[in-house]
Protein backbone atom coordinates (compact mmCIF):
# COMPACT_ATOMS: atom_id res chain seq x y z
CA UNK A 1 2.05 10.94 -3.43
CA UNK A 2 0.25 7.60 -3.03
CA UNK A 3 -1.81 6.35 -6.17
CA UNK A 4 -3.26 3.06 -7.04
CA UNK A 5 -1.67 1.99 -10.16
CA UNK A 6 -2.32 -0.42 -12.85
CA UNK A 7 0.21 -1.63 -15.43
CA UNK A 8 -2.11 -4.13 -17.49
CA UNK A 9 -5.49 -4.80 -18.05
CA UNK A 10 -7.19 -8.20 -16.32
CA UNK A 11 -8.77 -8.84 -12.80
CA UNK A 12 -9.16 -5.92 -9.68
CA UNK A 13 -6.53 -7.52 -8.11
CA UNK A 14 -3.66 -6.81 -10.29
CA UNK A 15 -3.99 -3.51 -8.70
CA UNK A 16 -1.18 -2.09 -6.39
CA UNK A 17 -0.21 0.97 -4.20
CA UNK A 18 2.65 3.24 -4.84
CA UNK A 19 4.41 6.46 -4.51
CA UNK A 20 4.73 8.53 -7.94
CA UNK A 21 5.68 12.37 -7.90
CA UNK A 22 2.36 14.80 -7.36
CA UNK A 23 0.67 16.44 -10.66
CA UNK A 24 1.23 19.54 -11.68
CA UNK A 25 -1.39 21.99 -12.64
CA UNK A 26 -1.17 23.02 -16.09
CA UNK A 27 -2.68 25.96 -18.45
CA UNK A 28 -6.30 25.99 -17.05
CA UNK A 29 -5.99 23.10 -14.57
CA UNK A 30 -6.55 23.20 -11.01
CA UNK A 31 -4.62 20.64 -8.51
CA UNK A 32 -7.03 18.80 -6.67
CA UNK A 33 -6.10 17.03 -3.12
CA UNK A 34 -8.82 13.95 -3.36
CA UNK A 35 -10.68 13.40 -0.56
CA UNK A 36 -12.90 10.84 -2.22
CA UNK A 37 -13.08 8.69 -5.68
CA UNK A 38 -16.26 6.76 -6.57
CA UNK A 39 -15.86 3.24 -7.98
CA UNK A 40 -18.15 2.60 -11.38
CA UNK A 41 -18.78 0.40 -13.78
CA UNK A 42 -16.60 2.85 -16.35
CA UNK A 43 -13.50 2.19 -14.52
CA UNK A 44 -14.21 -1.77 -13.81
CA UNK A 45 -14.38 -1.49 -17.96
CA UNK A 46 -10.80 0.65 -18.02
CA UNK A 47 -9.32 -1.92 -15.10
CA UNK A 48 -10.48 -4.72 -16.98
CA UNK A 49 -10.23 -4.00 -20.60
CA UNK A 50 -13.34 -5.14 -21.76
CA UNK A 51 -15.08 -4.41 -24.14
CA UNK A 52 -11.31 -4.57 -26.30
CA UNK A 53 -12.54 -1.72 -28.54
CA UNK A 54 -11.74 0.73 -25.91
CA UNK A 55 -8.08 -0.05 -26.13
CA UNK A 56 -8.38 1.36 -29.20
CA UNK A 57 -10.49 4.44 -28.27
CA UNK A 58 -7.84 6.37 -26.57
CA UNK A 59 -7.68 3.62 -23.62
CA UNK A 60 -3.88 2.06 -24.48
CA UNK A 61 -4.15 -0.88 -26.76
CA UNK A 62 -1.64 -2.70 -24.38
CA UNK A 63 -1.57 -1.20 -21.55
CA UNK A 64 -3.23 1.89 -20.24
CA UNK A 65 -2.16 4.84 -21.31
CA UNK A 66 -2.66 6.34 -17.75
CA UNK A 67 -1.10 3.96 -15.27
CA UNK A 68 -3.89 5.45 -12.24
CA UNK A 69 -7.69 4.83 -12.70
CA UNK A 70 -10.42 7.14 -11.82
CA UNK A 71 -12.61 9.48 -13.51
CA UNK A 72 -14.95 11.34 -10.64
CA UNK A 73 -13.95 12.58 -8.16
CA UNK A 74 -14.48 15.74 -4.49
CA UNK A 75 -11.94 17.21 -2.73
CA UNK A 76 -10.32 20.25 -1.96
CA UNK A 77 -7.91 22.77 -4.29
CA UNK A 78 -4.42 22.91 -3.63
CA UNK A 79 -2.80 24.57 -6.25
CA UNK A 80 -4.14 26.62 -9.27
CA UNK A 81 -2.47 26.32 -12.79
CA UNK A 82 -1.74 29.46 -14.93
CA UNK A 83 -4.63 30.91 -16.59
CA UNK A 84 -7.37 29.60 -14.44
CA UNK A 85 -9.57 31.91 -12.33
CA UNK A 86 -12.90 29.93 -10.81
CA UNK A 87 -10.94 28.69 -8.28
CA UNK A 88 -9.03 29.64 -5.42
CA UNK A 89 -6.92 27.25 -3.36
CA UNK A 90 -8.79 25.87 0.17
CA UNK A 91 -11.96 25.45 -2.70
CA UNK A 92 -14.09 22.18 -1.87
CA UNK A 93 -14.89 20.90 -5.35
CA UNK A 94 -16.42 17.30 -7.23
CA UNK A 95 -16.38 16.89 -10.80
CA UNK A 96 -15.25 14.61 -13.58
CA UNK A 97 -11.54 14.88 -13.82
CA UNK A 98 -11.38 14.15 -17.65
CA UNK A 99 -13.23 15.70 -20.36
CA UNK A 100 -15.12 13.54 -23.10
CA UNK A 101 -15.25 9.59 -22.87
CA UNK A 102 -14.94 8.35 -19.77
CA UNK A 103 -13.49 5.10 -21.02
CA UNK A 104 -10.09 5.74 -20.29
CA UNK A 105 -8.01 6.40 -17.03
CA UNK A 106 -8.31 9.60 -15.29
CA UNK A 107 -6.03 9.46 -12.57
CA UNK A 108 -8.27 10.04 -9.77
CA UNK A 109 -7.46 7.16 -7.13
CA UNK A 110 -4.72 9.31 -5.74
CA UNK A 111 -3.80 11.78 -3.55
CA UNK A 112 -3.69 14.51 -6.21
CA UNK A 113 -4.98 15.13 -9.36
CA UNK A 114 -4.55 17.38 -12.19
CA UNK A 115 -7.90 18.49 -13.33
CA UNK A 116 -9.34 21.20 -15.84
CA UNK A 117 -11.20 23.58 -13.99
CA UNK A 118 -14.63 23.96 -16.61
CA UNK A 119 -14.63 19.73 -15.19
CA UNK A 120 -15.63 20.89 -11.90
CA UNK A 121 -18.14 22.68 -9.82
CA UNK A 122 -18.34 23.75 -5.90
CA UNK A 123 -19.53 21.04 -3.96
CA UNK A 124 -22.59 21.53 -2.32
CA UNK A 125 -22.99 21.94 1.15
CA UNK A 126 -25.56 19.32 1.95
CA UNK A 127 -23.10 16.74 0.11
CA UNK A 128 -20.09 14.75 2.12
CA UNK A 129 -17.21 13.83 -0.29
CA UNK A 130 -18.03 10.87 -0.79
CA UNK A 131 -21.52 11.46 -1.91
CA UNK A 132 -20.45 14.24 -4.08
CA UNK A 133 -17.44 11.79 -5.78
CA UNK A 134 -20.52 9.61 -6.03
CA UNK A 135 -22.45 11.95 -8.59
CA UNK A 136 -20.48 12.91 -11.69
CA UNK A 137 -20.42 9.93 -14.11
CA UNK A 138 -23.50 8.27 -13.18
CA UNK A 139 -25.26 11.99 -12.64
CA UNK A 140 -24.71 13.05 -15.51
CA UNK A 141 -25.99 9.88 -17.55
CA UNK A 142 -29.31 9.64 -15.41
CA UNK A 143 -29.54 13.43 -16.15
CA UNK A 144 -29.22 12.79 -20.16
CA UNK A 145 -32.01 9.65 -19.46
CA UNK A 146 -34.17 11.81 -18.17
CA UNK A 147 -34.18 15.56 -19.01
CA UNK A 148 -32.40 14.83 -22.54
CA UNK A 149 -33.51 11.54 -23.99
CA UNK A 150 -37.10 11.19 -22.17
CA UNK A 151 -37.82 14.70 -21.63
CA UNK A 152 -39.84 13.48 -18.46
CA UNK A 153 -42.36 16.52 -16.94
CA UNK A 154 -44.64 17.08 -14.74
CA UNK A 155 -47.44 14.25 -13.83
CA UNK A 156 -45.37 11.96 -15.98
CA UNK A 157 -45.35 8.10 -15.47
CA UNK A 158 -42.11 6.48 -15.54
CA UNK A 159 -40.55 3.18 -15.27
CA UNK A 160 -36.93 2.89 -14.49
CA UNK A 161 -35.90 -0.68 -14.99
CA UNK A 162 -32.43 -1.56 -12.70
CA UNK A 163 -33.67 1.45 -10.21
CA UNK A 164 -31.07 0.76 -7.43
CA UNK A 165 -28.20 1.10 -9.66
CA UNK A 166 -25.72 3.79 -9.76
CA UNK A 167 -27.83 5.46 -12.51
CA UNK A 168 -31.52 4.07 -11.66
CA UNK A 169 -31.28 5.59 -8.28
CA UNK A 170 -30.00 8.88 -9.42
CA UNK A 171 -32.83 8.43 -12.32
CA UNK A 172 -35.91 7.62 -9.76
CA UNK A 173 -34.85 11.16 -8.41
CA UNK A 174 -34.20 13.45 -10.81
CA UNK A 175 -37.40 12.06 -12.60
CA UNK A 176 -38.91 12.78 -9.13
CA UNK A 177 -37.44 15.94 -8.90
CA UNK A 178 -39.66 17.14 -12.10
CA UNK A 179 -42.70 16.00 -10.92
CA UNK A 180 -42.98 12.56 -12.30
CA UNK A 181 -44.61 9.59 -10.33
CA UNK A 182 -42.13 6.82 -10.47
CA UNK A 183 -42.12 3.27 -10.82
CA UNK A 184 -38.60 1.63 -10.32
CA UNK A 185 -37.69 -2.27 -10.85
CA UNK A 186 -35.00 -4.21 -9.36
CA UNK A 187 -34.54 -7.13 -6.90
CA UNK A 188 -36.56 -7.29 -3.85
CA UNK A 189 -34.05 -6.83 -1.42
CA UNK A 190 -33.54 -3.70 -2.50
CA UNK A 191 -36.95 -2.12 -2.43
CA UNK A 192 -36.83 -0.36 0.78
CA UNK A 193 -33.60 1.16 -0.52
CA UNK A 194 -36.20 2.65 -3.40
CA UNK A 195 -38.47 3.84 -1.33
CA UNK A 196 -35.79 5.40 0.82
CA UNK A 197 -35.02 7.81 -2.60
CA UNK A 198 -38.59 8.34 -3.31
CA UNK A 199 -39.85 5.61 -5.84
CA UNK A 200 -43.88 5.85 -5.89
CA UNK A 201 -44.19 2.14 -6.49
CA UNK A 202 -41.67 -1.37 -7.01
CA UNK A 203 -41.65 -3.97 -8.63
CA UNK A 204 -39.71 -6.82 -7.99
CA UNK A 205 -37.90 -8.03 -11.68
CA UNK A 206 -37.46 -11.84 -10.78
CA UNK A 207 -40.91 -11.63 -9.88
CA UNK A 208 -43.21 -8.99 -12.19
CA UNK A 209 -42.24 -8.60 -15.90
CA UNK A 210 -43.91 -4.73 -16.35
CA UNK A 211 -43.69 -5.80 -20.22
CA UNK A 212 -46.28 -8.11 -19.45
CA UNK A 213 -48.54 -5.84 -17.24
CA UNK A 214 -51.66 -3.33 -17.84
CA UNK A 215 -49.85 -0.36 -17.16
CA UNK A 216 -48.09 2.34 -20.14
CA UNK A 217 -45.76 4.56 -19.00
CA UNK A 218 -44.88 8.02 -20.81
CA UNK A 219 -40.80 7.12 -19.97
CA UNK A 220 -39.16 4.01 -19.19
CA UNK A 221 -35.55 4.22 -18.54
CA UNK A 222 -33.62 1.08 -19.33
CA UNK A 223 -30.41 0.41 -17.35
CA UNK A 224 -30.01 -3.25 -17.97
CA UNK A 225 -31.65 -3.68 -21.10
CA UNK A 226 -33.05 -7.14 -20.08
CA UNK A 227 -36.03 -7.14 -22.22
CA UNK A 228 -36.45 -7.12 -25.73
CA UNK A 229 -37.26 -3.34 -27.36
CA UNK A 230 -40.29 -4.84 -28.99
CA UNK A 231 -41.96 -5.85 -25.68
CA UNK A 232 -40.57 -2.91 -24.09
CA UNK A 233 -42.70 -0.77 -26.45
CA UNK A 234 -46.33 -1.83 -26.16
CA UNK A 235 -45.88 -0.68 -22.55
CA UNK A 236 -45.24 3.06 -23.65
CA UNK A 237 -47.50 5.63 -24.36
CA UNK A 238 -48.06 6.96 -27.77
CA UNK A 239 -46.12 9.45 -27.01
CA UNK A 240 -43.76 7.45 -24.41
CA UNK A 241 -39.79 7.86 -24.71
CA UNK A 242 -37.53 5.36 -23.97
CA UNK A 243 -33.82 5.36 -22.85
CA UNK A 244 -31.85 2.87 -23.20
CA UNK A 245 -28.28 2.92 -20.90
CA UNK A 246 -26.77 0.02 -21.96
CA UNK A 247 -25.25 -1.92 -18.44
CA UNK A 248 -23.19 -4.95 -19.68
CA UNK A 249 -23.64 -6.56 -16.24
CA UNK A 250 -19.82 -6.75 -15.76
CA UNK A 251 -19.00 -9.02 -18.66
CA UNK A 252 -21.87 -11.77 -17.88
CA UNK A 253 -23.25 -11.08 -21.17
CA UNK A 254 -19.63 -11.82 -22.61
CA UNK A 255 -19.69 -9.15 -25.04
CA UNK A 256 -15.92 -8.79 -24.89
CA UNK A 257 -15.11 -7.52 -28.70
CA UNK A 258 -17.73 -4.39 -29.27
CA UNK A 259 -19.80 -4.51 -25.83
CA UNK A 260 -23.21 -2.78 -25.86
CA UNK A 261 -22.11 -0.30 -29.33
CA UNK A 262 -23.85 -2.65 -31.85
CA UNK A 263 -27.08 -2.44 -30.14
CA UNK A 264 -26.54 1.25 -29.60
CA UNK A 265 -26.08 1.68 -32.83
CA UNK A 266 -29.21 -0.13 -33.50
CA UNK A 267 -31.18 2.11 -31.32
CA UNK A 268 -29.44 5.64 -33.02
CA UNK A 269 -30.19 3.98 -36.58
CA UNK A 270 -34.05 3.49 -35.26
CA UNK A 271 -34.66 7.09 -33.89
CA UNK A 272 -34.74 8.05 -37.29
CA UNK A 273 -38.38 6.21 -38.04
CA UNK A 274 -39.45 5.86 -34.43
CA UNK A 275 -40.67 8.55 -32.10
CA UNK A 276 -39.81 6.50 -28.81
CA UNK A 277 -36.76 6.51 -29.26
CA UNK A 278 -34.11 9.54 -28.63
CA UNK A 279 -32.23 11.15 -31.49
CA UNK A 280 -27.95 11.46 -31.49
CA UNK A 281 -29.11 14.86 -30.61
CA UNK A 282 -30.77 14.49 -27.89
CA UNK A 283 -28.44 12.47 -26.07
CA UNK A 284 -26.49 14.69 -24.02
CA UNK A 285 -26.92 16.59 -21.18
CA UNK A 286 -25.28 19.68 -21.89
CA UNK A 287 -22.51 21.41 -20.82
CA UNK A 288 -24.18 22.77 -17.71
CA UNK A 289 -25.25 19.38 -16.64
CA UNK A 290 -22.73 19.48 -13.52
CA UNK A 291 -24.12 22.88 -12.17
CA UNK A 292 -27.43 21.65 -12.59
CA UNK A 293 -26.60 17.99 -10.72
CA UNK A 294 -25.05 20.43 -8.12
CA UNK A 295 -28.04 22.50 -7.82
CA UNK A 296 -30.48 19.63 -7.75
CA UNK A 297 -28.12 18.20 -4.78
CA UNK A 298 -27.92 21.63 -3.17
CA UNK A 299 -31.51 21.96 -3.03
CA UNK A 300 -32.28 18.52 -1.38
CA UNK A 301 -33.23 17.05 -4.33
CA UNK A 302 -30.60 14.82 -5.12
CA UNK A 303 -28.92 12.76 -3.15
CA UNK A 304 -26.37 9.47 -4.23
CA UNK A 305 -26.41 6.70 -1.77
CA UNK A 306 -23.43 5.22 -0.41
CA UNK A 307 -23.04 1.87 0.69
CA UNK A 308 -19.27 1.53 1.57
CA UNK A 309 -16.12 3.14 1.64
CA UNK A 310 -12.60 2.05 0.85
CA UNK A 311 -9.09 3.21 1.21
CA UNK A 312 -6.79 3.30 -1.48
CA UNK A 313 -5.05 0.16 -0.40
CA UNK A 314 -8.51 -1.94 -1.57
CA UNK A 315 -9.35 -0.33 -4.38
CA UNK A 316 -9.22 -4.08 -5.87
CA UNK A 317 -11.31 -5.17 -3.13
CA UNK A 318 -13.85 -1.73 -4.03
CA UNK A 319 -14.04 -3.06 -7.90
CA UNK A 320 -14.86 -6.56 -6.81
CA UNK A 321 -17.57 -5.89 -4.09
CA UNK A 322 -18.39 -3.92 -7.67
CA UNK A 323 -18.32 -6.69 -10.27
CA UNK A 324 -20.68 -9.22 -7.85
CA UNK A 325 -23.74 -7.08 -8.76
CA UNK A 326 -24.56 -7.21 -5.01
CA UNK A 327 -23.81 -3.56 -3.35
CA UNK A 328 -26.79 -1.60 -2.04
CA UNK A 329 -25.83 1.70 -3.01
CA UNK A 330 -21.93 3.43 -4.24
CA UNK A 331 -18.82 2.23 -3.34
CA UNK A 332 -16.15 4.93 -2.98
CA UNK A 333 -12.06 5.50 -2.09
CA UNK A 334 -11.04 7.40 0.33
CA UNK A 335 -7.98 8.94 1.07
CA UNK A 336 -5.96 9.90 4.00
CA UNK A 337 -7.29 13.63 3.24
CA UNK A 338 -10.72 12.32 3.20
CA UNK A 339 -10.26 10.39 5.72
CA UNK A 340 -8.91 12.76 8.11
């Protein structure tokens, strides 16, 4: 089968095509025929290797362990291992094709992949592939921001700063989704593409600093963290929650030893005296958070944006378009499946 491979870590384009023998499904694995892989800022980190610390988190301190990126991933079953029963072969399917930290290689940029079945769940009618390979990763951390961390409800006013993102626009609609009233913040440019998902109001960041303004919101969601906590917190409410994602804008910070994980840990070791922000607890999203992504998507409520899509052959050419900070919506692979 055709797979885009990697044999080091360093720049997109050290990435290459090749032919390497098709998966097999194993004890509670389905085989999955891709039809479409998103591109994310978790597998820029893998390609890359940066921060270092997650060579040493299961990654491959030299080289990845897994020679094929990819974590998320839609397509259709082929084959069904021994012992697993959701799913029947012909099955259309999206999901996160490893379990647990997603800093590592999956294997998804290929024709086939191996996958556990509890990682997947039907993909919903009123998603293309590419939308629904587009949901997973990013999903699933705008769904902890929101539901988990910020426990955002009805009549709710909520900021969420980097808005057009991969996780801000997911965010802006799940918060919408639950009856909040949404402010979202990112570059002009983009605001029609905010107001295209639902966003009640925009602000422009290179223009309006909403640290500095009148207004006190009950959530903010922070993608980019590009403001200091303290200012960040005389615009919540009393009993405003605040989520912090931790975006490392592609290595312009140059946090290339630890990353964003000492200022994470910051934030965990100030829950404990601070009421804004979210407990270890409360910082997942459960394990039914892809049937309820799915069910948010198949009711019209969700919806990922997607700018561009690439074959296999440019997946370096997908992860740079990625690193320049300037797509207006997901970038995804596609492959001659998908495609077709």
């Amino acid at each position: 089968m055709k797979a885009v491979l990697q044999s080091s870590y360093g720049p997109p384009r050290q990435l290459r095509t090749g032919d390497v023998p098709r998966p097999v499904a194993g004890p509670g694995e389905v085989l999955l025929q891709v039809h479409a892989a998103s591109v994310h800022a978790d597998v820029w980190h893998m390609v890359r290797g940066v921060p270092y610390v997650l060579r040493l988190m299961g990654a491959g301190v030299r080289r990845p362990r897994n020679p094929i990126p990819g974590t998320d991933a839609a397509g259709v079953v082929a084959e069904v291992g021994p012992g697993a029963t959701r799913y029947a072969p012909g099955d259309a399917v999206f999901g996160e094709v490893i379990a647990g930290m997603q800093w590592r290689n999956g294997g998804a940029y290929a024709e086939y992949v191996a996958v556990p079945e509890g990682r997947l769940e039907p993909k919903p009618a009123t998603l293309t592939y590419e939308e629904a390979a587009a949901l997973p990763t990013a999903g699933l951390i705008a769904l902890m921001a929101v539901r988990s961390e910020c426990r955002v409800g009805d009549g709710d006013r909520v900021l969420v700063n980097g808005g057009a993102g991969a996780v801000g626009m997911l965010a802006v609609q799940i918060a919408k989704a639950d009856g909040a009233h949404v402010t979202a913040v990112d570059a002009g440019d983009r605001h029609d593409l905010l107001a295209s998902i639902g966003a009640d109001e925009v602000l422009d960041y290179r223009r309006d600093d909403f640290t500095a303004g009148p207004v006190r919101y009950d959530a903010i969601i922070d993608i980019p963290g590009n403001h200091p906590y303290s200012r960040v917190k005389r615009v919540l409410t009393d009993r405003g929650r605040y989520a912090w994602i931790g975006h490392d804008a592609y290595g312009s910070r140059g946090r290339r030893w630890l990353g964003s994980l000492p200022l994470g840990m910051r934030f965990m070791a100030g829950s404990m005296r601070d009421p804004h922000l979210p407990r270890p607890s409360e910082a997942a999203p459960g394990e039914d958070g892809m049937r309820v992504l799915a069910e948010l998507a198949a009711a019209g409520r969700l919806r990922p944006v997607v700018e561009q899509t690439y074959p296999l052959d440019e997946a370096a050419t997908a992860l740079e378009h990625l690193e320049s900070g300037t797509a207006r919506g997901r970038l995804v692979l596609v492959t001659s499946a998908g495609a077709g």
